[in-house]
C-alpha atoms as a PDB file:
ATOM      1  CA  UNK A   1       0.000   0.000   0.000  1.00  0.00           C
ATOM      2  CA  UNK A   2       1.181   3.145  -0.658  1.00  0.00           C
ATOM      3  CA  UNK A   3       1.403   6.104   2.061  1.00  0.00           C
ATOM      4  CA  UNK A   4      -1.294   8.114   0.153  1.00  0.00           C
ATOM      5  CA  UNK A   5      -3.542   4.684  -0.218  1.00  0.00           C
ATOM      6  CA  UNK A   6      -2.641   4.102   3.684  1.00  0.00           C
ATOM      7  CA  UNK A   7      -4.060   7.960   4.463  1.00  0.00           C
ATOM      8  CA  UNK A   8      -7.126   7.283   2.757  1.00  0.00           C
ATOM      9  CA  UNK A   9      -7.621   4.226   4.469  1.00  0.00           C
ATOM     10  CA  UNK A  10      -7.421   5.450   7.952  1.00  0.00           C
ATOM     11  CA  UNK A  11      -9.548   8.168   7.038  1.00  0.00           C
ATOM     12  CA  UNK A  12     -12.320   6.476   5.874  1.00  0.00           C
ATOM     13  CA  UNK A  13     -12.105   4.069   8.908  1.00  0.00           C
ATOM     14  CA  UNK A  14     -11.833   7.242  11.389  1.00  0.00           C
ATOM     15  CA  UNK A  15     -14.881   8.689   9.418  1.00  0.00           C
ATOM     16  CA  UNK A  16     -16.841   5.785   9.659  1.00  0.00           C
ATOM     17  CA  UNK A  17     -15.863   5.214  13.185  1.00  0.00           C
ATOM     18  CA  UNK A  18     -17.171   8.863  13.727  1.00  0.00           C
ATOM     19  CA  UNK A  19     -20.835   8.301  11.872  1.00  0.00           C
ATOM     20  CA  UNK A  20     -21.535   5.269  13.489  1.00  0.00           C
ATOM     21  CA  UNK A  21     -20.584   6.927  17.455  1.00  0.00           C
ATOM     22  CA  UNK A  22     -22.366   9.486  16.772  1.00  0.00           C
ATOM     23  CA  UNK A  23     -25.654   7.352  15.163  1.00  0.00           C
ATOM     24  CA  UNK A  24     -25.263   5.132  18.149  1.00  0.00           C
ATOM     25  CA  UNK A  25     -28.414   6.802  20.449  1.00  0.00           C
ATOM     26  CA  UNK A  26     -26.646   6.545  23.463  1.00  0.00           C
ATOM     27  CA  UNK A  27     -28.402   7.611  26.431  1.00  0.00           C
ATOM     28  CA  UNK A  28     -31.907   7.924  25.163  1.00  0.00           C
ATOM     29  CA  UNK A  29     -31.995   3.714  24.959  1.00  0.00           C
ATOM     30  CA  UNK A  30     -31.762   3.448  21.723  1.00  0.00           C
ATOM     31  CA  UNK A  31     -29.687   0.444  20.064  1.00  0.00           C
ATOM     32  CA  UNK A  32     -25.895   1.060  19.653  1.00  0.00           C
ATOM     33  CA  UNK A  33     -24.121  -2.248  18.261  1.00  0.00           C
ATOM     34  CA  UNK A  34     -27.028  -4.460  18.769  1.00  0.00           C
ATOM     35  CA  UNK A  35     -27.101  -4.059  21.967  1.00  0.00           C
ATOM     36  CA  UNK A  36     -28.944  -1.455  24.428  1.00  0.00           C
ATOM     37  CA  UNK A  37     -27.535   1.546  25.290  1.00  0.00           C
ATOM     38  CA  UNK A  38     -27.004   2.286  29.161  1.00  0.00           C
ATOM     39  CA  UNK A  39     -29.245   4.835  30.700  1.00  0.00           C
ATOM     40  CA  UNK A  40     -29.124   7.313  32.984  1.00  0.00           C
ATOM     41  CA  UNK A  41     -30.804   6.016  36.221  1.00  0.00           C
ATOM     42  CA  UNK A  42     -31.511   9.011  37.693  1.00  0.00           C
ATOM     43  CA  UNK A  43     -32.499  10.985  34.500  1.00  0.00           C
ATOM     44  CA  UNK A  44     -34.449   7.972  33.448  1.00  0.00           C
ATOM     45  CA  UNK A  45     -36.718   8.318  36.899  1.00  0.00           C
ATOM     46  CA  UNK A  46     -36.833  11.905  36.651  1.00  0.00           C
ATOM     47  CA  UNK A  47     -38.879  11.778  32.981  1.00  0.00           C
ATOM     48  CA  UNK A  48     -40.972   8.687  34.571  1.00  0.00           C
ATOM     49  CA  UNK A  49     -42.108  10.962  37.319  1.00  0.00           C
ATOM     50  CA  UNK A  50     -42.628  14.440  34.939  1.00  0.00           C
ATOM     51  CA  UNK A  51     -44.799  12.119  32.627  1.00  0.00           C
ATOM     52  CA  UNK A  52     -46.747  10.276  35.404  1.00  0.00           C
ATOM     53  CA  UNK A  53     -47.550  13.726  36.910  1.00  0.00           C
ATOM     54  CA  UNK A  54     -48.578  15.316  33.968  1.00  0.00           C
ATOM     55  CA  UNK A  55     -51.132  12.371  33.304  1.00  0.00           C
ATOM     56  CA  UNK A  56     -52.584  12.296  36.553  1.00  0.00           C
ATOM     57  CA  UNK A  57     -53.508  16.281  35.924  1.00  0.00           C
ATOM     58  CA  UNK A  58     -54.594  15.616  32.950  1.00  0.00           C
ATOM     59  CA  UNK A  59     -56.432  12.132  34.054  1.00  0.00           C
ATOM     60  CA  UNK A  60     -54.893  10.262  31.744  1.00  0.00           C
ATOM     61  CA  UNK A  61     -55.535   6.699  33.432  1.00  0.00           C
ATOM     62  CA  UNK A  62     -54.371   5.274  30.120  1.00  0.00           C
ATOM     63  CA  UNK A  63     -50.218   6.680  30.358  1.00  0.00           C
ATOM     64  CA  UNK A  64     -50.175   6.890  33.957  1.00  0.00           C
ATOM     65  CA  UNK A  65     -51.670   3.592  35.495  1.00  0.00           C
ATOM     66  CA  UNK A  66     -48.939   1.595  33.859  1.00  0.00           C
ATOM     67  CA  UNK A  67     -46.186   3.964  35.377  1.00  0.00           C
ATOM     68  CA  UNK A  68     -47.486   2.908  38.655  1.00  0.00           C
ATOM     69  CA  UNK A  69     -45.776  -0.138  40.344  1.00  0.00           C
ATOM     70  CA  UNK A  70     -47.174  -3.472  41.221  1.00  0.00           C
ATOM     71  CA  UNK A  71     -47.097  -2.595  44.677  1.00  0.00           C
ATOM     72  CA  UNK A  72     -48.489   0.926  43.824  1.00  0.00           C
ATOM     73  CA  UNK A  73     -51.419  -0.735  41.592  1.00  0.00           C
ATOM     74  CA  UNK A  74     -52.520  -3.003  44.525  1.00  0.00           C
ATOM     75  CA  UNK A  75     -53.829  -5.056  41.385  1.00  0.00           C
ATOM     76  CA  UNK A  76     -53.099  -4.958  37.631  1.00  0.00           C
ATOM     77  CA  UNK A  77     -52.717  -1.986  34.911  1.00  0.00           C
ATOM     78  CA  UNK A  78     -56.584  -2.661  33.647  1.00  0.00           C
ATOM     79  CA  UNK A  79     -58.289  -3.265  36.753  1.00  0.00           C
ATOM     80  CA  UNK A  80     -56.816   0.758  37.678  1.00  0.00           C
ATOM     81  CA  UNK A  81     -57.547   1.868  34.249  1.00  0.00           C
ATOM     82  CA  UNK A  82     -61.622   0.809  35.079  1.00  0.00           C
ATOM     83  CA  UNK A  83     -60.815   1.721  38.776  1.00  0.00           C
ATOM     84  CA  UNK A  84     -60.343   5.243  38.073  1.00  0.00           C
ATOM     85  CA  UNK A  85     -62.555   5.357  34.466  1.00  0.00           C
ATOM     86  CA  UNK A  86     -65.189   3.004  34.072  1.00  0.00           C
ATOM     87  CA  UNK A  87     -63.677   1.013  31.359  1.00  0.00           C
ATOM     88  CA  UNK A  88     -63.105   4.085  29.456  1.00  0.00           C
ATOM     89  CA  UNK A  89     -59.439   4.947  29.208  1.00  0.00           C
ATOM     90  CA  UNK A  90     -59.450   8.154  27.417  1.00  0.00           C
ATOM     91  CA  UNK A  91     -58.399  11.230  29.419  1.00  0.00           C
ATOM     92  CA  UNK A  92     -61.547  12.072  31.514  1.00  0.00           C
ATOM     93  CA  UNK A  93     -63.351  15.211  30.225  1.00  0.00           C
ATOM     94  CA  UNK A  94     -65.312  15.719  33.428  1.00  0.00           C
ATOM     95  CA  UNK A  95     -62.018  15.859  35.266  1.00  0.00           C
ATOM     96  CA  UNK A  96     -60.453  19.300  35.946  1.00  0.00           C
ATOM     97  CA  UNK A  97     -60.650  20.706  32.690  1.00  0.00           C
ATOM     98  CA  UNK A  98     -58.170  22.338  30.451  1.00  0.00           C
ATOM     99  CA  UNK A  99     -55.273  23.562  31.787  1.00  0.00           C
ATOM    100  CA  UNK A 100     -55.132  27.114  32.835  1.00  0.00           C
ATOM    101  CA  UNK A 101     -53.371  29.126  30.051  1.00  0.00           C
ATOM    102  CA  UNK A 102     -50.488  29.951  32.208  1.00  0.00           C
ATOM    103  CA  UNK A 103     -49.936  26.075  33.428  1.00  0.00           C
ATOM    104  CA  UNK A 104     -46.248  24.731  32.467  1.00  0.00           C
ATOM    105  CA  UNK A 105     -45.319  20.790  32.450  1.00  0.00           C
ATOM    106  CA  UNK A 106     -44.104  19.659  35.618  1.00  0.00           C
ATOM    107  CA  UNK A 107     -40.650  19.657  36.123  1.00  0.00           C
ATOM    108  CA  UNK A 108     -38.632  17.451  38.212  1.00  0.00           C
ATOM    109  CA  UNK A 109     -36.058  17.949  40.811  1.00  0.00           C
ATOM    110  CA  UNK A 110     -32.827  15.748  40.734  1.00  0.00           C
ATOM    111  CA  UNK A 111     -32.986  12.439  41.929  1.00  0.00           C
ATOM    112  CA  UNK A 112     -32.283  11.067  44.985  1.00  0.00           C
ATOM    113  CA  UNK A 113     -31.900   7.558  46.508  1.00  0.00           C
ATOM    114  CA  UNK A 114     -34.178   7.017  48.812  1.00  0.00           C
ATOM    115  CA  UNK A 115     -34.243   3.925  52.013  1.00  0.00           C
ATOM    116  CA  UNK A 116     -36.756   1.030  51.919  1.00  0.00           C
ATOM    117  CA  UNK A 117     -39.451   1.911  54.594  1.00  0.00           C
ATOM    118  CA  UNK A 118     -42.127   0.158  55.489  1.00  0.00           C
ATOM    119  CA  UNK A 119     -44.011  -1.605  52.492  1.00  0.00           C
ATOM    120  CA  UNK A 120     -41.924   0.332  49.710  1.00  0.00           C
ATOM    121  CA  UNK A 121     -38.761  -0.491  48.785  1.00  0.00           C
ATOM    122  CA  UNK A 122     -35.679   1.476  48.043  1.00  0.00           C
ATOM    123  CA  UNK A 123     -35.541   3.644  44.904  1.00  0.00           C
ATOM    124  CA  UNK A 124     -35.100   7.503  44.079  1.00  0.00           C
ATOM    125  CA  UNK A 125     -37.527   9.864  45.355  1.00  0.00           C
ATOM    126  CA  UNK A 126     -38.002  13.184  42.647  1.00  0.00           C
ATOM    127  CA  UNK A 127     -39.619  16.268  43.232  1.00  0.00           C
ATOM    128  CA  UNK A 128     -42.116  17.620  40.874  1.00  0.00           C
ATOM    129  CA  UNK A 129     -43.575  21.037  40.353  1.00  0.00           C
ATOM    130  CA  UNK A 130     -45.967  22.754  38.463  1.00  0.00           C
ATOM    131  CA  UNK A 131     -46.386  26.673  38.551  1.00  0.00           C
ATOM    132  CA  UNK A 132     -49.810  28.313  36.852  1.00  0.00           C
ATOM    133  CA  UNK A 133     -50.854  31.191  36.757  1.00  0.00           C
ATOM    134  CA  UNK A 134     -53.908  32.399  35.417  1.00  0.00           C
ATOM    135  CA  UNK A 135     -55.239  36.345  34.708  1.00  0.00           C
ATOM    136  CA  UNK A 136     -56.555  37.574  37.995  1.00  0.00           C
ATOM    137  CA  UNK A 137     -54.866  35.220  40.344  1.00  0.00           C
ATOM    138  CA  UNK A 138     -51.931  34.855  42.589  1.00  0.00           C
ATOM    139  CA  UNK A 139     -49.879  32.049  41.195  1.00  0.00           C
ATOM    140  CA  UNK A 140     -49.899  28.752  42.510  1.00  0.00           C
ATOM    141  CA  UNK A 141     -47.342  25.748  43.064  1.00  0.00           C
ATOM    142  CA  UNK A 142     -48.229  22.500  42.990  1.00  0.00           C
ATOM    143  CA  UNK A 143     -45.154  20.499  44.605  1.00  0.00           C
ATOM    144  CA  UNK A 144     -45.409  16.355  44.529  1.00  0.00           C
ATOM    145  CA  UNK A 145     -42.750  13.757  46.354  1.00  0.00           C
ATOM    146  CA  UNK A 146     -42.319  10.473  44.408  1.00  0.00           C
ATOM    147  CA  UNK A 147     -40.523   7.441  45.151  1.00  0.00           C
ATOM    148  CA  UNK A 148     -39.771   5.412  42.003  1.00  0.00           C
ATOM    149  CA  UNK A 149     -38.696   2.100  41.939  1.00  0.00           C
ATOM    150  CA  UNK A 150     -37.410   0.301  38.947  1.00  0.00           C
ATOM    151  CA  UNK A 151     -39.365  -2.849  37.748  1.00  0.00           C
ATOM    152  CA  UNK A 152     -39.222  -4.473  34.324  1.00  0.00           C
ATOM    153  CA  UNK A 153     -36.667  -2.430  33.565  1.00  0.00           C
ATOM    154  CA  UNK A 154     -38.207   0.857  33.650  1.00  0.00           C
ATOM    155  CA  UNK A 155     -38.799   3.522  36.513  1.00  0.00           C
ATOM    156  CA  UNK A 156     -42.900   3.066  38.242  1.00  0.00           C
ATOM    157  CA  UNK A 157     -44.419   5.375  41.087  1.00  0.00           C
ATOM    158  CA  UNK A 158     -44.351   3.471  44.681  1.00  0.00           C
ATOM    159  CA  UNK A 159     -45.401   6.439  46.491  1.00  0.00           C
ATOM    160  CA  UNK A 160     -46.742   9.855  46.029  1.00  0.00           C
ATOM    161  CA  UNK A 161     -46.844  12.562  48.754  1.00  0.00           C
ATOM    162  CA  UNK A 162     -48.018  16.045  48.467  1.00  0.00           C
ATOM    163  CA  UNK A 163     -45.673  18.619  49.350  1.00  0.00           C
ATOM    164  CA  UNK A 164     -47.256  22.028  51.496  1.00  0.00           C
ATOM    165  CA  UNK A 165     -45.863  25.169  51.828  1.00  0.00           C
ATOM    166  CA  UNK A 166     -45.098  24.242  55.395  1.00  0.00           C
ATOM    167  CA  UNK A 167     -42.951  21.705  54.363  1.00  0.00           C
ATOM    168  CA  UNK A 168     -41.031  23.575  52.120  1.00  0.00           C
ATOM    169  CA  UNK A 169     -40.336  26.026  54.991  1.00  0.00           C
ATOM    170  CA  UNK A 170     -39.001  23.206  57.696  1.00  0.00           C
ATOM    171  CA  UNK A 171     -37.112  21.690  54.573  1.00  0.00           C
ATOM    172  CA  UNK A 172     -35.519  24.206  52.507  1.00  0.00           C
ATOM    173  CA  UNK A 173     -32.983  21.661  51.013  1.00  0.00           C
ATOM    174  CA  UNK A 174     -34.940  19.671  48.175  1.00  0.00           C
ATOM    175  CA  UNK A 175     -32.980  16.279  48.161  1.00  0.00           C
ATOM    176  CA  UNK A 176     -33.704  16.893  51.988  1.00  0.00           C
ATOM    177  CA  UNK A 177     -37.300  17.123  52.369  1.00  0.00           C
ATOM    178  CA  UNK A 178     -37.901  14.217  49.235  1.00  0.00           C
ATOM    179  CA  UNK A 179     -35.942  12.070  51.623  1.00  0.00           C
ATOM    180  CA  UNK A 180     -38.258  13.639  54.625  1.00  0.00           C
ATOM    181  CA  UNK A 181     -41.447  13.370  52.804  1.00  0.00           C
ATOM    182  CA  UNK A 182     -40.490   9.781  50.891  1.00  0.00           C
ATOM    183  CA  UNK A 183     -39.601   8.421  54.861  1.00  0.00           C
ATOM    184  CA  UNK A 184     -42.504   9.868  56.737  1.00  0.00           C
ATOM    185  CA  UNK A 185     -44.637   8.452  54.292  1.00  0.00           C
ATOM    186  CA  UNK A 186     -43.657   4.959  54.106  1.00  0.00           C
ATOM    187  CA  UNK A 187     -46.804   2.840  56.210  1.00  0.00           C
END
């Protein structure tokens, strides 16, 4: 081979090396080589608890009864999907309307590991919060406390506490008062 053929060569190998790292999906789970790509833990439970939260406002029984865990469930996927709808899993329309103009998606806190207590067993616990504000009205917070656990390889909701204004007072520091919250909470 000559020196110009052997340039070329490692070129075209460094090129394709290039296209297929940067094809390769990485950490949104998608397949790199055959096999799956390694996720985040923490991110991965964060975007489990910002879509389970934004289904239960919107009661959509259909997204967010399989993001609850078995132990969550206290039965299977369909018997909370006719639980909480009467065998019809659309988004209820009777439930508490459109959103207010000024509501935003619920974001999520960083993750934190969180203890087994009582019936739920370790995981991370996530904070999520949702600010609206609508014409005419102070604006409101809605803070939620989730423990996720992972199960069948994805992140479910074990527990959900609501978080008041007097616990964000005692508890300043968020991966503090998940922890708090997530503990106190575990029956």
């Amino acid at each position: 081979m000559t020196r110009r053929t052997t340039h070329v060569a490692a070129l075209t190998l460094a090129a394709s090396l290039l296209v297929a790292g940067c094809s390769s999906s990485g950490e949104d789970g998608g397949d790199a080589g055959g096999l799956p790509a390694p996720k985040d833990p923490k991110a991965a439970a964060m975007a489990a608890a910002q879509t389970y939260m934004q289904a239960v406002k919107r009661q959509d029984w259909k997204t967010a009864c399989p993001l609850e865990s078995q132990g969550y469930l206290r039965g299977s996927v369909e018997q909370c999907l006719a639980s909480r709808t009467d065998g019809d899993p659309s988004p209820s329309p009777s439930g508490s309307g459109p959103e207010p103009a000024g509501a935003g998606q619920f974001k999520a806190s960083d993750a934190v590991e969180v203890a087994a207590v009582g019936k739920h067993p370790a995981g991370l616990g996530v904070l999520v919060a949702q600010t609206e504000t609508e014409p005419g009205k102070p604006t409101e917070t809605e803070r939620v406390a989730l423990r996720l656990v992972e199960e069948g390889g994805s992140w479910k909701v074990d527990q959900r506490e609501r978080v008041r204004a007097k616990d964000m007072a005692r508890e300043p520091d968020m991966p503090s008062l998940v922890r708090a919250l997530i503990t106190a909470g575990g029956e």
